[in-house]
C-alpha atoms as a PDB file:
ATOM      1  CA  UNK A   1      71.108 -97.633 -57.019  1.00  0.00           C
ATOM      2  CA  UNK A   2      68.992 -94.622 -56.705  1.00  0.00           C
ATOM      3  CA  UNK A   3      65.226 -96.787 -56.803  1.00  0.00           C
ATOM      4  CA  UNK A   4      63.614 -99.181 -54.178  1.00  0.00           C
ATOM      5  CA  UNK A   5      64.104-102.955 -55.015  1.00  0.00           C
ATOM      6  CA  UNK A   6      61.659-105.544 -54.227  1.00  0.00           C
ATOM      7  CA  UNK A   7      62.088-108.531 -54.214  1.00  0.00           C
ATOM      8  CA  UNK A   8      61.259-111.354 -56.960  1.00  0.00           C
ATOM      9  CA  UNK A   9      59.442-114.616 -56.195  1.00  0.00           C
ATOM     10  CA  UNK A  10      62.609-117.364 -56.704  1.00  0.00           C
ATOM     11  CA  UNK A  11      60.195-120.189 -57.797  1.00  0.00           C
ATOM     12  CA  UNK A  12      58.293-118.092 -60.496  1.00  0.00           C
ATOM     13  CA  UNK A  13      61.595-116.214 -61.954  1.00  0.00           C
ATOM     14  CA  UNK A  14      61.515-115.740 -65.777  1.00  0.00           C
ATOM     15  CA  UNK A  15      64.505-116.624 -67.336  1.00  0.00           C
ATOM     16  CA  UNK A  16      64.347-113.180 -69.064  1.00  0.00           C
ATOM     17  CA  UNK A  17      64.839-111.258 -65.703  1.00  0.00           C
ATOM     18  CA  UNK A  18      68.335-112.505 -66.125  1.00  0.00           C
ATOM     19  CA  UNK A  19      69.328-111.239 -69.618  1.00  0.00           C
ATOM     20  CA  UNK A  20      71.335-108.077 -69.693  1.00  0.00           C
ATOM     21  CA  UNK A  21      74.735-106.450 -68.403  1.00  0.00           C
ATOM     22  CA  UNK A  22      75.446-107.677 -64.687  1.00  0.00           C
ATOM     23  CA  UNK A  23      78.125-105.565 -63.557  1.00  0.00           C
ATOM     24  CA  UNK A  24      79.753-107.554 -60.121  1.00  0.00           C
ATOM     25  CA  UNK A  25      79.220-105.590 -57.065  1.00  0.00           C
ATOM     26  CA  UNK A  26      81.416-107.663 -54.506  1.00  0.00           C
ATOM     27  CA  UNK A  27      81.981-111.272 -54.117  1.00  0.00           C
ATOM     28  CA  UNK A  28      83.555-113.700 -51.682  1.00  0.00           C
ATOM     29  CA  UNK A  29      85.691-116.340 -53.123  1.00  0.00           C
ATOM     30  CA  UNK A  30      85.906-119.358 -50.409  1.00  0.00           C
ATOM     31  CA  UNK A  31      87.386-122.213 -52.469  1.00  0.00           C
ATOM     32  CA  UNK A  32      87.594-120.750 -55.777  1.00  0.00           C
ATOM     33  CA  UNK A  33      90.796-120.290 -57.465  1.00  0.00           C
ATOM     34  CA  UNK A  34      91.674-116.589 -57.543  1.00  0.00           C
ATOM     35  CA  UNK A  35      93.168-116.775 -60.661  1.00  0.00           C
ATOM     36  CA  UNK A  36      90.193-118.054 -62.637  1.00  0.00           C
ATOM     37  CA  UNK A  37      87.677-115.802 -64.669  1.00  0.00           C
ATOM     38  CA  UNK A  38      85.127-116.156 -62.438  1.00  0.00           C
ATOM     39  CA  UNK A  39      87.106-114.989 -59.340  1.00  0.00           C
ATOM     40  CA  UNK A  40      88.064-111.814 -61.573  1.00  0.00           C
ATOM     41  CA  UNK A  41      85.331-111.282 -63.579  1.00  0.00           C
ATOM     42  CA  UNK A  42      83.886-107.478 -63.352  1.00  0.00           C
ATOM     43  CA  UNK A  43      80.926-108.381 -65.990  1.00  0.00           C
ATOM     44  CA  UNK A  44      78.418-110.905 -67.157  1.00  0.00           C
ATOM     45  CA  UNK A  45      76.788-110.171 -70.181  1.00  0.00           C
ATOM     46  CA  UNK A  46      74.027-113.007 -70.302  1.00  0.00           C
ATOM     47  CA  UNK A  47      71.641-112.913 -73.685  1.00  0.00           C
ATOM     48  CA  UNK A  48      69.246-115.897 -74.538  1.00  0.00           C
ATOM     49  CA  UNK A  49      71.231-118.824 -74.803  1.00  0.00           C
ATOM     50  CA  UNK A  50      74.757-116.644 -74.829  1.00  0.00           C
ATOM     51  CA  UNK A  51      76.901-115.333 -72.333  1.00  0.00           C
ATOM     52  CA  UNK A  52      80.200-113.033 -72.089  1.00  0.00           C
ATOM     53  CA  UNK A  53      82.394-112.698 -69.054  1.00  0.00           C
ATOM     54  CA  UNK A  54      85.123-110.072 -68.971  1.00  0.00           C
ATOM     55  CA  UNK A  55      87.282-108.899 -65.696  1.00  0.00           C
ATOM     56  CA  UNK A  56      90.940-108.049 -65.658  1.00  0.00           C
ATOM     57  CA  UNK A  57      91.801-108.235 -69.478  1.00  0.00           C
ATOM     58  CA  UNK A  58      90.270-111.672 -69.676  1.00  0.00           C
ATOM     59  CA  UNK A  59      87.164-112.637 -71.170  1.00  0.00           C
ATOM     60  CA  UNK A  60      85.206-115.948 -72.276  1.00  0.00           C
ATOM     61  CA  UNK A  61      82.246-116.855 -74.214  1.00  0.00           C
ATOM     62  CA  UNK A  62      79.778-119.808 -74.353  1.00  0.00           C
ATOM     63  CA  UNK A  63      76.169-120.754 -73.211  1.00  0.00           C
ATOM     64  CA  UNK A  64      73.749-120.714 -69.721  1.00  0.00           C
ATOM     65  CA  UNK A  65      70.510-121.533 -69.153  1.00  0.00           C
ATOM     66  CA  UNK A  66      68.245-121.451 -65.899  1.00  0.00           C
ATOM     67  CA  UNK A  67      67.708-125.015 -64.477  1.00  0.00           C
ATOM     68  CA  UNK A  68      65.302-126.015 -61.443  1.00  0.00           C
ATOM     69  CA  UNK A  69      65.240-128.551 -58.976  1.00  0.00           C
ATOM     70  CA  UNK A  70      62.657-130.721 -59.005  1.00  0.00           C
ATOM     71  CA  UNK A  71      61.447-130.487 -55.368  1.00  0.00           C
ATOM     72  CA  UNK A  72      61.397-126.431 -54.376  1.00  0.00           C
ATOM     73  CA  UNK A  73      61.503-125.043 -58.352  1.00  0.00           C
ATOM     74  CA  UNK A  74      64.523-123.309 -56.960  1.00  0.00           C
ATOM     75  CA  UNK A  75      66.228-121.777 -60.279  1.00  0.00           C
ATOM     76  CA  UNK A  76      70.301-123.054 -61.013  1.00  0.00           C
ATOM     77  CA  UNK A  77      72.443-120.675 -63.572  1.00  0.00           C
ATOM     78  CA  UNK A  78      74.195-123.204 -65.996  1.00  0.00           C
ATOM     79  CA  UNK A  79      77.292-121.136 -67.421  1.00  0.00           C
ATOM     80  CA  UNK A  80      78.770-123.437 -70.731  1.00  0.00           C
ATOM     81  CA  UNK A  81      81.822-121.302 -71.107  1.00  0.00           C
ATOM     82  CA  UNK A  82      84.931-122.584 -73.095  1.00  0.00           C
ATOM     83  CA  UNK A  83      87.183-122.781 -70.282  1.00  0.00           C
ATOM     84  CA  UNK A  84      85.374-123.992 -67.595  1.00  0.00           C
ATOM     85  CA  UNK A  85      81.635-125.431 -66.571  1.00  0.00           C
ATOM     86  CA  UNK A  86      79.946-123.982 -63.549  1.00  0.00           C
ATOM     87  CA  UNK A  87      76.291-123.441 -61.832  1.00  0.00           C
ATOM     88  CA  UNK A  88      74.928-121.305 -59.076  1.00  0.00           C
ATOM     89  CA  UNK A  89      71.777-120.840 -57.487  1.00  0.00           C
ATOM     90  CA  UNK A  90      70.115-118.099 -57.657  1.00  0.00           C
ATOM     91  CA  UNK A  91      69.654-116.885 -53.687  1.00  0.00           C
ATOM     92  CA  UNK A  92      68.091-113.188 -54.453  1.00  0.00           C
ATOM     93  CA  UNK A  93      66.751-111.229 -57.329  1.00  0.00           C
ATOM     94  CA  UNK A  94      65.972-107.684 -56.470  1.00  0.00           C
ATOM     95  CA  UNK A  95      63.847-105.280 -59.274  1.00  0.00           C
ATOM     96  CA  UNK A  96      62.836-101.639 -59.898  1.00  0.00           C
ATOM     97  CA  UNK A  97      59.051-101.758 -60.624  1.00  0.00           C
ATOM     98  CA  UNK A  98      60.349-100.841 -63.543  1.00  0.00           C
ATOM     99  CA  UNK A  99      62.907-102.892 -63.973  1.00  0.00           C
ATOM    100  CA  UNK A 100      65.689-100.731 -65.428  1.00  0.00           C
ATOM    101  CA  UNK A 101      67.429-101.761 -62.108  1.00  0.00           C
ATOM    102  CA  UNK A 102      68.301-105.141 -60.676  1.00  0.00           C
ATOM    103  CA  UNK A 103      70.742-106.858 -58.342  1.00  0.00           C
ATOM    104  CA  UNK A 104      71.336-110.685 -58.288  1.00  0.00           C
ATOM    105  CA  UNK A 105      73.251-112.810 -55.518  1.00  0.00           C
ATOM    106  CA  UNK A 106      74.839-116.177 -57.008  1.00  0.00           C
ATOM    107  CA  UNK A 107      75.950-118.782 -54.798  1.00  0.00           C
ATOM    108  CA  UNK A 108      78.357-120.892 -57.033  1.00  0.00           C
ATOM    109  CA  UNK A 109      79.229-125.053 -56.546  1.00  0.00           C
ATOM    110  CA  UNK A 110      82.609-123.832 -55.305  1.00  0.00           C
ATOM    111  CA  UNK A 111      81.745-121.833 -52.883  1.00  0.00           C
ATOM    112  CA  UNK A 112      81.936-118.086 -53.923  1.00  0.00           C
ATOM    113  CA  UNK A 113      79.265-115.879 -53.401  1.00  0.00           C
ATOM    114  CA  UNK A 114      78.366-112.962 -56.089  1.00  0.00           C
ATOM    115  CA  UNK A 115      76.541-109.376 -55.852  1.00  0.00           C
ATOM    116  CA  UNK A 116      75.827-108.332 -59.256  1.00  0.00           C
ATOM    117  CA  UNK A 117      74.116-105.303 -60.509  1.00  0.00           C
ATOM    118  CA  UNK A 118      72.282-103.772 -63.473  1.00  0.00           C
ATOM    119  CA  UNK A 119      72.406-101.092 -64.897  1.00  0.00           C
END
């Protein structure tokens, strides 16, 4: 990344800071199986309402959506895919000012934490 990030405010995130081609920077699996998509996915291709996951000759379709929680508006990523259901908070969103670079940090329900990165 060759531009200064700043940091976004969490509790007023648009959903539309999310859309685009997340490539995955690093990750730490913790209880995730190594073997699912997740664990190898090298891409996230989220547009509204859609998403694509690819990594290691693999890939999967289906749905996500930003959820909140009710008591710190912290934002959730719903993935719908058609082999598995999963949802991670959002823990860091990082922007150009001009926003033609980003980098996200996902904590999922199992456990693994992921860097991704735009462009």
């Amino acid at each position: 990344m060759s531009q200064v990030l700043f940091d976004v405010n969490l509790q007023q995130l648009p959903d539309e800071f999310l859309t685009g081609v997340w490539r995955v920077a690093s990750r730490v699996l913790n209880q995730t199986d190594p073997a699912s998509l997740m664990a190898c996915a090298e891409q996230l291709a989220l547009q509204p309402g859609r998403v694509r996951i690819e990594g290691l000759g693999q890939s999967d379709q289906g749905s996500w959506m930003v959820q909140r929680d009710e008591l710190l508006n912290r934002p959730y990523l719903t993935l719908e895919l058609d082999s598995e259901q999963t949802r991670a908070l959002v823990t860091r969103l990082r922007r150009s000012r001009t926003g033609s670079e980003s980098q996200l940090n996902l904590y999922f329900q199992s456990g693994m934490e992921m860097q991704l990165t735009q462009p």
